[in-house]
PDB file of N, CA and C in Angstrom:
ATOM      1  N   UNK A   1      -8.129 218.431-194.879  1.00  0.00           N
ATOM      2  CA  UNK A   1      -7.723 218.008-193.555  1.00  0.00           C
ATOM      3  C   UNK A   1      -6.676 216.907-193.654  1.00  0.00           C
ATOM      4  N   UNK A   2      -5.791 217.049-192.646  1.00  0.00           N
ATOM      5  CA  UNK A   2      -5.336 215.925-192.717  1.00  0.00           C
ATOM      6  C   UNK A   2      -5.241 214.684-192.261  1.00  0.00           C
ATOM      7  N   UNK A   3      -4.831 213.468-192.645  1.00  0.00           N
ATOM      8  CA  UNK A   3      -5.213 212.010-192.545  1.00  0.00           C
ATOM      9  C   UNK A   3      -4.534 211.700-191.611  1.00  0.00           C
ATOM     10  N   UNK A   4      -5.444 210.763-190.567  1.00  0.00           N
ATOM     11  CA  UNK A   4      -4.922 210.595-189.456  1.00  0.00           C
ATOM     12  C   UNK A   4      -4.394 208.523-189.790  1.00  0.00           C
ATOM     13  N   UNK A   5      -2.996 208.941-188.528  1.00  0.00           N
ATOM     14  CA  UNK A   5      -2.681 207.907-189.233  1.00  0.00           C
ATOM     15  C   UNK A   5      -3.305 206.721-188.349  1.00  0.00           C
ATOM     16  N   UNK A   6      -3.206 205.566-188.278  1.00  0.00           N
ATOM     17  CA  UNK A   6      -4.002 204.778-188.375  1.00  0.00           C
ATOM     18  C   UNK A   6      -2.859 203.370-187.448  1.00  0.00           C
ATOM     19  N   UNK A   7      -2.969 203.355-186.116  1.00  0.00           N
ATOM     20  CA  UNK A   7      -1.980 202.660-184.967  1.00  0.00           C
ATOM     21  C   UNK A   7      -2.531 201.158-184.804  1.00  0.00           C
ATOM     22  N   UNK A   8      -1.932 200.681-185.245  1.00  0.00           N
ATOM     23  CA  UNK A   8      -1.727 198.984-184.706  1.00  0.00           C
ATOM     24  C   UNK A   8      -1.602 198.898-183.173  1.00  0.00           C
ATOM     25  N   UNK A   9      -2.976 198.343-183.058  1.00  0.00           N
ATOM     26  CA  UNK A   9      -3.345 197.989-181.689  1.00  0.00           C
ATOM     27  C   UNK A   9      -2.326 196.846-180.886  1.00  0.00           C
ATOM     28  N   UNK A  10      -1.397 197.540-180.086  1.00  0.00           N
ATOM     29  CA  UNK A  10      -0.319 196.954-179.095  1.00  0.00           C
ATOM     30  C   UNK A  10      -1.043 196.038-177.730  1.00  0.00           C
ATOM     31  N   UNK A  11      -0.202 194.559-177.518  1.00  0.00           N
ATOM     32  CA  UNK A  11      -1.084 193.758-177.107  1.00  0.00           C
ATOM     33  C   UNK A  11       0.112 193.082-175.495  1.00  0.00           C
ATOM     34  N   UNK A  12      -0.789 193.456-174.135  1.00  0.00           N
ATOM     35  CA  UNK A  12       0.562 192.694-173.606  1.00  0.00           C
ATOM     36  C   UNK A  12       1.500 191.509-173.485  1.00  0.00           C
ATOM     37  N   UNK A  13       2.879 191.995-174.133  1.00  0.00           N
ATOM     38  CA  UNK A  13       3.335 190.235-174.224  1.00  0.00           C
ATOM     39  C   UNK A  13       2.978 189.396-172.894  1.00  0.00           C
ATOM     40  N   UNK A  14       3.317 189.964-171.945  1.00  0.00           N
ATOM     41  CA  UNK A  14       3.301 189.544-170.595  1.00  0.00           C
ATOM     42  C   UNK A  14       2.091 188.483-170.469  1.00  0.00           C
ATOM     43  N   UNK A  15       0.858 189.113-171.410  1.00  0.00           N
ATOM     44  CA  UNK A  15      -0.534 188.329-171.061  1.00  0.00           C
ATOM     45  C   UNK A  15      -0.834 187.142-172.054  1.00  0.00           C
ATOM     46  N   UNK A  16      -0.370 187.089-172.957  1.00  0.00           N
ATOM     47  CA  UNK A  16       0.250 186.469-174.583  1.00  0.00           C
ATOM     48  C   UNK A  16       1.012 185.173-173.819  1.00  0.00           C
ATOM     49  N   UNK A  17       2.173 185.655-173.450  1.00  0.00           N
ATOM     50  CA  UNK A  17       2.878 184.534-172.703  1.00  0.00           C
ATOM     51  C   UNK A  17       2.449 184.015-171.450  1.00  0.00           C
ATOM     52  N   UNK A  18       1.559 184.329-170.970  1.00  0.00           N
ATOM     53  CA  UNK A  18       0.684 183.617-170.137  1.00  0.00           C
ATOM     54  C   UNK A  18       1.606 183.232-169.062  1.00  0.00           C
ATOM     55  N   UNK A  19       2.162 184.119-168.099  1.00  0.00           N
ATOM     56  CA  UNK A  19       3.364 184.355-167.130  1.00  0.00           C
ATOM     57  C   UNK A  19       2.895 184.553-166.203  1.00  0.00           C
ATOM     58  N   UNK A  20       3.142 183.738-164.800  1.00  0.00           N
ATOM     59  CA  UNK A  20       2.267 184.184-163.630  1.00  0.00           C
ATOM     60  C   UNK A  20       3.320 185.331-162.632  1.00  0.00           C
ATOM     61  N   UNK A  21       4.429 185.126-162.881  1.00  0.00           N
ATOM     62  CA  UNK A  21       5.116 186.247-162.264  1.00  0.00           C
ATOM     63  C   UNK A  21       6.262 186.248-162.845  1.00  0.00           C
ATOM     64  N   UNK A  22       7.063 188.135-162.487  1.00  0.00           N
ATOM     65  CA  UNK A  22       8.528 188.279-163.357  1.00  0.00           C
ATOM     66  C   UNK A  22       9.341 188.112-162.970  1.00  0.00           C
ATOM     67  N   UNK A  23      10.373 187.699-163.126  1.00  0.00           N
ATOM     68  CA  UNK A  23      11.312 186.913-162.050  1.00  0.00           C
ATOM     69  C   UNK A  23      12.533 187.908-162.445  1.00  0.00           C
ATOM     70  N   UNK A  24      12.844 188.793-161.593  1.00  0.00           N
ATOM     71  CA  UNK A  24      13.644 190.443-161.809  1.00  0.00           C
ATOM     72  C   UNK A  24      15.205 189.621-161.728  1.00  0.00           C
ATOM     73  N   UNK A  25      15.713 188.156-162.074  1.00  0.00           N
ATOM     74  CA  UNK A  25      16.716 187.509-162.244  1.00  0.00           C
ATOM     75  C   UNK A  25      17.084 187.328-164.016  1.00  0.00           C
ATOM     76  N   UNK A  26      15.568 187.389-164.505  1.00  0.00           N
ATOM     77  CA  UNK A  26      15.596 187.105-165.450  1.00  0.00           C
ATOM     78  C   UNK A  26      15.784 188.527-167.131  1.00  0.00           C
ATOM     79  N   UNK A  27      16.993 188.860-167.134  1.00  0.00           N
ATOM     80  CA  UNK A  27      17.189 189.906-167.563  1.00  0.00           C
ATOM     81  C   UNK A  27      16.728 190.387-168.848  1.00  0.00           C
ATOM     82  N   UNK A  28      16.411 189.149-169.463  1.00  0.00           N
ATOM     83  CA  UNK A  28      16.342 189.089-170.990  1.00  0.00           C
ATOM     84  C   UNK A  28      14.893 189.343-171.572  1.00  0.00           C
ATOM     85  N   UNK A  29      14.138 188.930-170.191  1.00  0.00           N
ATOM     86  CA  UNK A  29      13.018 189.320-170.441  1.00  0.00           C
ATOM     87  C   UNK A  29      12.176 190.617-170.008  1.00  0.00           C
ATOM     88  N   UNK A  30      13.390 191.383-169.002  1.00  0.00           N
ATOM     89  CA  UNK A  30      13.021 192.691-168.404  1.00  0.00           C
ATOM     90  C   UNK A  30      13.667 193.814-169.772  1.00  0.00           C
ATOM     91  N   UNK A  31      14.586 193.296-170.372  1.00  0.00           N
ATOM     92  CA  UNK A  31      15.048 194.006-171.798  1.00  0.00           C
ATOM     93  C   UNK A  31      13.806 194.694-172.499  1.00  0.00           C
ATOM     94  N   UNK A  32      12.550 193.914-173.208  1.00  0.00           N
ATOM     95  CA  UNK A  32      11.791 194.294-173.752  1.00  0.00           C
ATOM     96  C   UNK A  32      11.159 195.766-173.429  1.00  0.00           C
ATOM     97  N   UNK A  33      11.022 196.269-171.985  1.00  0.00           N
ATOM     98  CA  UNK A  33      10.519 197.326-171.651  1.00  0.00           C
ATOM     99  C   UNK A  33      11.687 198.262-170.973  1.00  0.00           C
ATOM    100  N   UNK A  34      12.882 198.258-171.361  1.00  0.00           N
ATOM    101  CA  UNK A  34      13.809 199.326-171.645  1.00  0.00           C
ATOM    102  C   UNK A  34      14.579 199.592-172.962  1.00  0.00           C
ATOM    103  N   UNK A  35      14.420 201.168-172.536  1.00  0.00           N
ATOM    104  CA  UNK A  35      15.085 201.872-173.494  1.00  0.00           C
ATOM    105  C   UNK A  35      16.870 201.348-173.920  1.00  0.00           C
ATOM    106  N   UNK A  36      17.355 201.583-175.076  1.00  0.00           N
ATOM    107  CA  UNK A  36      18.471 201.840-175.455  1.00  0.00           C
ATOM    108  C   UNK A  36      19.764 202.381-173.989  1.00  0.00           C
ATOM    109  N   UNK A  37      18.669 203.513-173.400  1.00  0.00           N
ATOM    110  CA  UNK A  37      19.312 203.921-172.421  1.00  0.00           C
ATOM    111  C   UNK A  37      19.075 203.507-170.996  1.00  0.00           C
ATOM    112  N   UNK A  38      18.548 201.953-170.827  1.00  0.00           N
ATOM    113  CA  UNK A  38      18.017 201.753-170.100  1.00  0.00           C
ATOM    114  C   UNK A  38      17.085 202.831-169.090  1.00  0.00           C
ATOM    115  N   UNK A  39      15.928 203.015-169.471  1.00  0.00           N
ATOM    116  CA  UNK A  39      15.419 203.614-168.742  1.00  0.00           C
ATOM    117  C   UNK A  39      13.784 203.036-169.409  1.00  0.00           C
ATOM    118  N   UNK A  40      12.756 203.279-168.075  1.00  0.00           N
ATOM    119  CA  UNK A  40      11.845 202.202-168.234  1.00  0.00           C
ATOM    120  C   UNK A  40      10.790 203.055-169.272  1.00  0.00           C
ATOM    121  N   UNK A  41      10.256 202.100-169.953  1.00  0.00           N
ATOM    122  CA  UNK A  41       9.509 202.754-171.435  1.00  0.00           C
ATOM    123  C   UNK A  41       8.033 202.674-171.182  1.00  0.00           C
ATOM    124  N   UNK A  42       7.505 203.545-171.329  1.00  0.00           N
ATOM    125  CA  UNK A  42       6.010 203.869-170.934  1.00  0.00           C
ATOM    126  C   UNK A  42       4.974 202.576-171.753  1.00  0.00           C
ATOM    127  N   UNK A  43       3.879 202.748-170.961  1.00  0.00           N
ATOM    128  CA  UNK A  43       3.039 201.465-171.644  1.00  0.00           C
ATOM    129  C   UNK A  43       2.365 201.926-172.826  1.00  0.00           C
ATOM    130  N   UNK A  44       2.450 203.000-173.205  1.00  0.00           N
ATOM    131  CA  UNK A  44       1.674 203.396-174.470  1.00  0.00           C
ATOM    132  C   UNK A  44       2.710 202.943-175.737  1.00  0.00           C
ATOM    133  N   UNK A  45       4.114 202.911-175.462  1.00  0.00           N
ATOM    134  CA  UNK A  45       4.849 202.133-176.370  1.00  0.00           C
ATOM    135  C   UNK A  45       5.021 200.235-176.323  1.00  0.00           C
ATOM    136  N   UNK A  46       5.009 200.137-174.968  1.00  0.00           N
ATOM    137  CA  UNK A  46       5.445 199.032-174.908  1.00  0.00           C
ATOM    138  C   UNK A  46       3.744 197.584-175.079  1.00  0.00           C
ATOM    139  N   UNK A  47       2.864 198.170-174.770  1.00  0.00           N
ATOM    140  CA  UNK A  47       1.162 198.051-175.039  1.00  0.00           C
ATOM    141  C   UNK A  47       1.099 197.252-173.855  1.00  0.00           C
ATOM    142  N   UNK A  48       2.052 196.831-172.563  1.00  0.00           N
ATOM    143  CA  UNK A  48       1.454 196.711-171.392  1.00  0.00           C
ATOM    144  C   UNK A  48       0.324 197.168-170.568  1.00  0.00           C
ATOM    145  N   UNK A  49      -0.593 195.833-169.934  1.00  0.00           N
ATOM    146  CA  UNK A  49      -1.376 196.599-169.371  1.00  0.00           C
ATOM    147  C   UNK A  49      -0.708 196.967-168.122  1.00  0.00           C
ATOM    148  N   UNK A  50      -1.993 198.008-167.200  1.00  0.00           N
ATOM    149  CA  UNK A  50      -1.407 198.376-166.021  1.00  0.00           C
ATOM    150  C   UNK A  50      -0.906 197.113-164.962  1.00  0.00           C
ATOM    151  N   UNK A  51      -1.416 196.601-165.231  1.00  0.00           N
ATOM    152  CA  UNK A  51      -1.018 195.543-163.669  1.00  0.00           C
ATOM    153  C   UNK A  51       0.347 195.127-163.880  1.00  0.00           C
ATOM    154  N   UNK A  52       0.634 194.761-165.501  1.00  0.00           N
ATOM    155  CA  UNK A  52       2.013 193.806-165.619  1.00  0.00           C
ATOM    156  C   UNK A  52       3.079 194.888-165.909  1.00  0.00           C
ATOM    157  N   UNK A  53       2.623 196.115-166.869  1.00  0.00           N
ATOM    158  CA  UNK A  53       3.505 197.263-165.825  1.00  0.00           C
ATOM    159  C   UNK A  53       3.783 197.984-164.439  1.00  0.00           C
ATOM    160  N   UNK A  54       3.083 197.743-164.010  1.00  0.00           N
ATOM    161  CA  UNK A  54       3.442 197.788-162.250  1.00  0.00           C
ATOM    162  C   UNK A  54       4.598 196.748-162.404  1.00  0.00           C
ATOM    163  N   UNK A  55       4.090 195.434-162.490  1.00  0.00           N
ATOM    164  CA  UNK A  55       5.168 194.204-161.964  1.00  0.00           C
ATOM    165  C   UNK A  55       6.495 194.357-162.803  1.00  0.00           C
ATOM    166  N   UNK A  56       6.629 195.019-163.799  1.00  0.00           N
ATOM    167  CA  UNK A  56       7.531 195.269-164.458  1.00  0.00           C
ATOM    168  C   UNK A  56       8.848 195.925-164.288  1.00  0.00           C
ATOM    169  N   UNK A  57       8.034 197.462-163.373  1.00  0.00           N
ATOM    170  CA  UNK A  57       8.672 198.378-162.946  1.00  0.00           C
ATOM    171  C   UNK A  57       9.169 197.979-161.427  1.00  0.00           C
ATOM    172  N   UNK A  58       8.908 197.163-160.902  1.00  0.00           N
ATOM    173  CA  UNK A  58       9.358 196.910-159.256  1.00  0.00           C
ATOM    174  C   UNK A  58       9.909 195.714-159.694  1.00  0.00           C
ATOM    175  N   UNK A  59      10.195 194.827-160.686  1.00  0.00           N
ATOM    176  CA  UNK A  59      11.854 193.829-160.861  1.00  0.00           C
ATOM    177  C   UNK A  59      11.952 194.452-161.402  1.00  0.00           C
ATOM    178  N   UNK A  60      12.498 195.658-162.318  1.00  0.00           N
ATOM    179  CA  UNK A  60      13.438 196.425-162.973  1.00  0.00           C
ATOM    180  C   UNK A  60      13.852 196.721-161.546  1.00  0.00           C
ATOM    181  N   UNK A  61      13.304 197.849-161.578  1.00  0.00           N
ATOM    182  CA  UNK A  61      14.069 198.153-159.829  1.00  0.00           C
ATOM    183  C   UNK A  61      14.967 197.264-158.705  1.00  0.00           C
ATOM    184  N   UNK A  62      13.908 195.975-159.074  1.00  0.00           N
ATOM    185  CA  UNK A  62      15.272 194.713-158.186  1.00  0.00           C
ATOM    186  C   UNK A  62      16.250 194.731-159.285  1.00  0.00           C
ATOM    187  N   UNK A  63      16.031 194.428-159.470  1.00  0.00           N
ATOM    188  CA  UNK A  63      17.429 193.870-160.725  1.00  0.00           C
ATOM    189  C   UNK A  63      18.494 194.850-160.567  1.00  0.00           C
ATOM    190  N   UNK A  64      18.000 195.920-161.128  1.00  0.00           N
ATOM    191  CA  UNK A  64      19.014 197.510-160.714  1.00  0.00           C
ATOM    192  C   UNK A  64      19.506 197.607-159.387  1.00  0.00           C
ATOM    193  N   UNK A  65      18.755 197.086-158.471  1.00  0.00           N
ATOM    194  CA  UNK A  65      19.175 197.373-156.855  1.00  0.00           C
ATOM    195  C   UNK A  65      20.521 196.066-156.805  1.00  0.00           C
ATOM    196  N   UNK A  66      20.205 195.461-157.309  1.00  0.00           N
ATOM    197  CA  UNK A  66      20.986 194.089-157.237  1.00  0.00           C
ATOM    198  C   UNK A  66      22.277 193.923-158.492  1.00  0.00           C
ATOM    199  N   UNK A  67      22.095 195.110-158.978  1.00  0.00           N
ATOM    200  CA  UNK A  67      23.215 195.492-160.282  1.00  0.00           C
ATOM    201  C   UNK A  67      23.180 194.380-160.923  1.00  0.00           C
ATOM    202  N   UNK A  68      22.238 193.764-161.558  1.00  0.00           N
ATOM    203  CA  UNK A  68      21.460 193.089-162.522  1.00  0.00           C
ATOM    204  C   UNK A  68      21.911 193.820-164.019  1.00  0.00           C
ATOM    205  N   UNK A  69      21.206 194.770-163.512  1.00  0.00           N
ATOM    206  CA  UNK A  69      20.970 195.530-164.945  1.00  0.00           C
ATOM    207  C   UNK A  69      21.333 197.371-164.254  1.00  0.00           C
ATOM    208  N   UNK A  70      21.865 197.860-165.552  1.00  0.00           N
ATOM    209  CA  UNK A  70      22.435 199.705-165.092  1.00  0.00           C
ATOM    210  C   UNK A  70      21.643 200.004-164.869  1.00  0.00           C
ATOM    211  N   UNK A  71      22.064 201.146-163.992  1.00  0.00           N
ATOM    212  CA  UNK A  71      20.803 202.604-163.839  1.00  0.00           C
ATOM    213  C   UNK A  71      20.906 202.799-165.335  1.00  0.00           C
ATOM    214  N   UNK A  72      21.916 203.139-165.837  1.00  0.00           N
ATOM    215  CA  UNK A  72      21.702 204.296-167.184  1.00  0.00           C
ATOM    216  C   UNK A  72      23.416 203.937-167.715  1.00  0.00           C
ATOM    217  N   UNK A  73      23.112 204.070-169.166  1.00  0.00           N
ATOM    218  CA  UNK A  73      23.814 203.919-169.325  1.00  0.00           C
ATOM    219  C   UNK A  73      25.400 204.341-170.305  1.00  0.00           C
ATOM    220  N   UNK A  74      26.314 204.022-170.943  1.00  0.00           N
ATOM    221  CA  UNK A  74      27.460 204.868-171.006  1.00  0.00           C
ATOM    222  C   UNK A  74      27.175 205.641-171.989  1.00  0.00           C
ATOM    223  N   UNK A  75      27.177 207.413-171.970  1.00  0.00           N
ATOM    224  CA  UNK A  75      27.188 207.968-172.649  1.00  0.00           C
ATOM    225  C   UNK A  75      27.603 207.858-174.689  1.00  0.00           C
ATOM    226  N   UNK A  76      28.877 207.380-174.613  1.00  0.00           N
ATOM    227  CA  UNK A  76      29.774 207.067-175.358  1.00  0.00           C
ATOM    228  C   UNK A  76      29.719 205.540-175.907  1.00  0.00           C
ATOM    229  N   UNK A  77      29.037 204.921-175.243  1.00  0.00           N
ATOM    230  CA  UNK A  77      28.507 203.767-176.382  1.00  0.00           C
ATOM    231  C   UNK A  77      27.100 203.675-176.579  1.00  0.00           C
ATOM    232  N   UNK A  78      26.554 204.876-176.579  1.00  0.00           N
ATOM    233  CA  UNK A  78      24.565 205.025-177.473  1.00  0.00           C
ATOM    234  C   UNK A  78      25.370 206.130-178.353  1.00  0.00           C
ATOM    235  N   UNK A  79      24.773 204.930-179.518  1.00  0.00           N
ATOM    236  CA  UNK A  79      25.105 206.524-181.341  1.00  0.00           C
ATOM    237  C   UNK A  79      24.021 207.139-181.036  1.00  0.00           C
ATOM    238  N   UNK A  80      24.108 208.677-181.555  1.00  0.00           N
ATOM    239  CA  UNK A  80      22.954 209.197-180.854  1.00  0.00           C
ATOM    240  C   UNK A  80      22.875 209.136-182.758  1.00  0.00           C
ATOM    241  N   UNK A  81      21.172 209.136-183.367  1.00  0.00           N
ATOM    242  CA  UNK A  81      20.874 209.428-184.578  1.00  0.00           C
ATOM    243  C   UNK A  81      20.536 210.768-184.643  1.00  0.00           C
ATOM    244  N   UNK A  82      21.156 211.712-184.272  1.00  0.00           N
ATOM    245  CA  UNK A  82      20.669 212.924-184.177  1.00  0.00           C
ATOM    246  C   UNK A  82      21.821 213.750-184.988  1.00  0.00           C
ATOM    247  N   UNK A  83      22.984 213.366-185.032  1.00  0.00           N
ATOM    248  CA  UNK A  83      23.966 213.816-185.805  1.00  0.00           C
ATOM    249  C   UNK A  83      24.316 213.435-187.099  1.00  0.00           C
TER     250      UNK A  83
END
């Protein structure tokens, strides 16, 4: 059979840093839970719990509404590692 591999238990920074709210001004810290292609990264990667991913995903959304931060972004500057 084969060996299963064996996952390092992911912990929320959000709760670590002991943060009472996200301030969707603050870009550098909404970075951590997007993609390369800006697009928002599920909590099974990012080890958010549910609550501070909720709060996560609604200032991403400000920020984006407020062109903070892209919807998505330029084709032609993500190397894709696929080639």
């Amino acid at each position: 059979m084969a060996e299963r591999k064996k996952y390092t238990k992911r912990y929320c920074r959000y709760t670590e840093m002991k943060i009472d709210y996200i301030d969707y001004k603050d870009a550098n810290l909404l970075r951590h839970t997007l993609s390369e292609r800006f697009k928002i990264m599920p909590r099974r990667l990012t080890g958010n719990s549910k609550k501070w991913q909720e709060r996560v995903e609604r200032a991403i959304k400000r920020a984006r509404h407020m062109a903070l931060i892209p919807y998505i972004s330029d084709r032609n500057s993500v190397v894709e590692d696929r080639r």
